[in-house]
C-alpha atoms as a PDB file:
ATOM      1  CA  UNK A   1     -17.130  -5.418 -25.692  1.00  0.00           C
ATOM      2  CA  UNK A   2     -19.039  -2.799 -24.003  1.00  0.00           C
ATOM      3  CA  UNK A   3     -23.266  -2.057 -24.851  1.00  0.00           C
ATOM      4  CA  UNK A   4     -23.375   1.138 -27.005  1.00  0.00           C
ATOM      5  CA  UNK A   5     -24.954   3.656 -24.465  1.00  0.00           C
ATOM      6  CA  UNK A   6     -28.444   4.376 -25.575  1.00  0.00           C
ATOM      7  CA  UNK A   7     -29.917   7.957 -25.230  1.00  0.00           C
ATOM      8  CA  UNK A   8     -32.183   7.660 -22.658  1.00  0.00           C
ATOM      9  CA  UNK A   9     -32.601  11.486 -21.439  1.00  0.00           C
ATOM     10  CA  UNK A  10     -36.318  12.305 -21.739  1.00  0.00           C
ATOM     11  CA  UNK A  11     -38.020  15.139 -21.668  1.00  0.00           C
ATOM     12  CA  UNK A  12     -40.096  15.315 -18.472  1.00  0.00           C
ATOM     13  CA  UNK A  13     -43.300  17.743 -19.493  1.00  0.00           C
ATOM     14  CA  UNK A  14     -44.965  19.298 -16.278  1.00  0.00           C
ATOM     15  CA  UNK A  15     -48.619  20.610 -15.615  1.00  0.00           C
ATOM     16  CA  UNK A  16     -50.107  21.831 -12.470  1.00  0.00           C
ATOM     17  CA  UNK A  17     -53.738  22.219 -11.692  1.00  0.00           C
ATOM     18  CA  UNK A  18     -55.425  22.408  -8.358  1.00  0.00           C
ATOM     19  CA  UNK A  19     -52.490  21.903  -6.616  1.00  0.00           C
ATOM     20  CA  UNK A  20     -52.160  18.219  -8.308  1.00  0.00           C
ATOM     21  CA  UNK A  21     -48.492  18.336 -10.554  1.00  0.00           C
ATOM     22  CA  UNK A  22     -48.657  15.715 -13.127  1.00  0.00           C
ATOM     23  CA  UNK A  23     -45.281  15.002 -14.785  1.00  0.00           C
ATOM     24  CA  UNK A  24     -44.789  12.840 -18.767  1.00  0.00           C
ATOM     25  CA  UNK A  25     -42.622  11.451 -20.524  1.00  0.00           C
ATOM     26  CA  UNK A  26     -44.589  11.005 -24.184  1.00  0.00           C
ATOM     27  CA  UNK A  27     -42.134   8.327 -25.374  1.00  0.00           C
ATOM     28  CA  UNK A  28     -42.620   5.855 -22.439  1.00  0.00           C
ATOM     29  CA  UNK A  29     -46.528   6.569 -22.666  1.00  0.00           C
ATOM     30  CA  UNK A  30     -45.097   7.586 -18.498  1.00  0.00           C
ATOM     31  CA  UNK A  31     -47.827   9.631 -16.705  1.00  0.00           C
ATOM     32  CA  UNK A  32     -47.571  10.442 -12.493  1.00  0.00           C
ATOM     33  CA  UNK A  33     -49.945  12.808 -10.699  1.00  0.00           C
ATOM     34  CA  UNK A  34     -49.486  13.768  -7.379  1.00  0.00           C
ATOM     35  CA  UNK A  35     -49.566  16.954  -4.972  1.00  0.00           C
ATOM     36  CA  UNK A  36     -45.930  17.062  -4.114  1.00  0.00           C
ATOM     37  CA  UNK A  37     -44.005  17.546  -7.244  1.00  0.00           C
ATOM     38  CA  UNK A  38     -40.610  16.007  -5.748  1.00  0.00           C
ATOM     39  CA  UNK A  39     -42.621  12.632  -5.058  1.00  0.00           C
ATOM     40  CA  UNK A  40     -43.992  12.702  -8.531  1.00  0.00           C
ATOM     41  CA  UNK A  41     -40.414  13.359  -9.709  1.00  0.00           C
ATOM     42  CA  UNK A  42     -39.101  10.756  -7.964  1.00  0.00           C
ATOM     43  CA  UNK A  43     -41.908   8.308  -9.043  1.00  0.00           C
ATOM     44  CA  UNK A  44     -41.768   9.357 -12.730  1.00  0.00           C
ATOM     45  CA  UNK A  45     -38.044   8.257 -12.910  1.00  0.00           C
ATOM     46  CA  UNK A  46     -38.184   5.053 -10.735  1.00  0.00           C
ATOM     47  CA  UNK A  47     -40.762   3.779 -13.601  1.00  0.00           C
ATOM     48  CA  UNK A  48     -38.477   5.124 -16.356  1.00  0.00           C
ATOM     49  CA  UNK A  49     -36.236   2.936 -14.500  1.00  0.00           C
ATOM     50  CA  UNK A  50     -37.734  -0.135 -14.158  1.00  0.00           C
ATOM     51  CA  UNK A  51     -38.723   0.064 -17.966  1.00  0.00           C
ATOM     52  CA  UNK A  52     -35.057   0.512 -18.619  1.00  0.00           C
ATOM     53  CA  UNK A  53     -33.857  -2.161 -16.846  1.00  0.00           C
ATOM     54  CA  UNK A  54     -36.589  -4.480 -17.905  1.00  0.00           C
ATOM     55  CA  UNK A  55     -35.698  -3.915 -21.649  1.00  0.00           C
ATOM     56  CA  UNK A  56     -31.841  -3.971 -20.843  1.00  0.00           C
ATOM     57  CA  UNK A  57     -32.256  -7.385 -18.986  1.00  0.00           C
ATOM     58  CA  UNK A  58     -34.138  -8.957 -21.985  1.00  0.00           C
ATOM     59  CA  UNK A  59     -31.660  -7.855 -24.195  1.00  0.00           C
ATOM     60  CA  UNK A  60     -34.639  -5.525 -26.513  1.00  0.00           C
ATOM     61  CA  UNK A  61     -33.324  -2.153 -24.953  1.00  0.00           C
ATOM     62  CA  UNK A  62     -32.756  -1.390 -28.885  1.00  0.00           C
ATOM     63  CA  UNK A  63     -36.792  -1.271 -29.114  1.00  0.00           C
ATOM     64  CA  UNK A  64     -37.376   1.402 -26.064  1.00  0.00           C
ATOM     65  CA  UNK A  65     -38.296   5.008 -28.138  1.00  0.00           C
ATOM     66  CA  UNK A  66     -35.435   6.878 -28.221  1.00  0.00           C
ATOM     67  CA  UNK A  67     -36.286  10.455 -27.141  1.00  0.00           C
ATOM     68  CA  UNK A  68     -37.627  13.151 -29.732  1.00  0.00           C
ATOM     69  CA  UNK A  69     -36.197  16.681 -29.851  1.00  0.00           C
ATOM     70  CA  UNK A  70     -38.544  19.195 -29.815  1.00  0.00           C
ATOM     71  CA  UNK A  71     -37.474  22.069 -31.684  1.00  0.00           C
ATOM     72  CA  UNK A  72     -36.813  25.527 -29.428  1.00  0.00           C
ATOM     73  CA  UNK A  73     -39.631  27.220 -30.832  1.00  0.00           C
ATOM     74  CA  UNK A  74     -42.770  25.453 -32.058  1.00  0.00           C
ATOM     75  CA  UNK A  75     -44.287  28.276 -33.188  1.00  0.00           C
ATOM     76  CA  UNK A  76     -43.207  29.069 -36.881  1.00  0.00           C
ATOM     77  CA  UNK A  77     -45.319  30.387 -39.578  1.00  0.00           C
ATOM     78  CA  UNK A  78     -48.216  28.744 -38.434  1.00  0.00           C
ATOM     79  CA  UNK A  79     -48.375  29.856 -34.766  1.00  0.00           C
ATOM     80  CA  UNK A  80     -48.200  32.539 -32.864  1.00  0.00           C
ATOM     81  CA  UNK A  81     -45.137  33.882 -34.155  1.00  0.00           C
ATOM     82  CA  UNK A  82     -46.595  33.783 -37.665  1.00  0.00           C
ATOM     83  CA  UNK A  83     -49.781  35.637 -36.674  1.00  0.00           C
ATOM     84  CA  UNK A  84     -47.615  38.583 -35.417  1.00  0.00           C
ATOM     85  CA  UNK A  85     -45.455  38.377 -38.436  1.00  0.00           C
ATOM     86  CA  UNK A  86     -48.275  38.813 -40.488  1.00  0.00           C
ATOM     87  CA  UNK A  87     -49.449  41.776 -38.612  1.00  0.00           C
ATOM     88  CA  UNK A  88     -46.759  43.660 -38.951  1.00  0.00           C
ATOM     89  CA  UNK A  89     -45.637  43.416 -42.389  1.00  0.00           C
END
């Protein structure tokens, strides 16, 4: 019987200051900082891959966080959508 497939598509999240990128993923408490943003890339998912594998080859890839789905907009009533709203009406 096969293993159920487990969602394992992160979101990456991305800053850049001074020239130094520093990619996330929240759920894997992942962090990479570097100054070329492909190598950081690259870096980011060979962890995300090791951490996979680790958890698949003790049989506890049921315990890795699954990943959370932002919604589109986080704004809402209480951000900066809101504000405007409020403005205008």
């Amino acid at each position: 019987m096969a293993e159920a497939q487990a969602d394992l598509d992160y979101a990456v999240f991305l800053k850049e200051h001074r020239g130094v990128y520093e990619l996330r993923i929240r759920e894997l408490l992942l962090v990479v900082r570097g100054p070329d943003l492909q190598k950081a890339y690259e870096e980011l998912m060979r962890r995300k891959q090791e951490i996979i594998e680790s958890a698949r080859a003790f049989g506890t890839l049921d315990e890795v966080p699954t990943p959370e789905r932002a919604p589109l907009f986080e704004g809402g009533p209480q951000g900066l959508f809101g504000r405007v709203w409020s403005r205008l009406r």
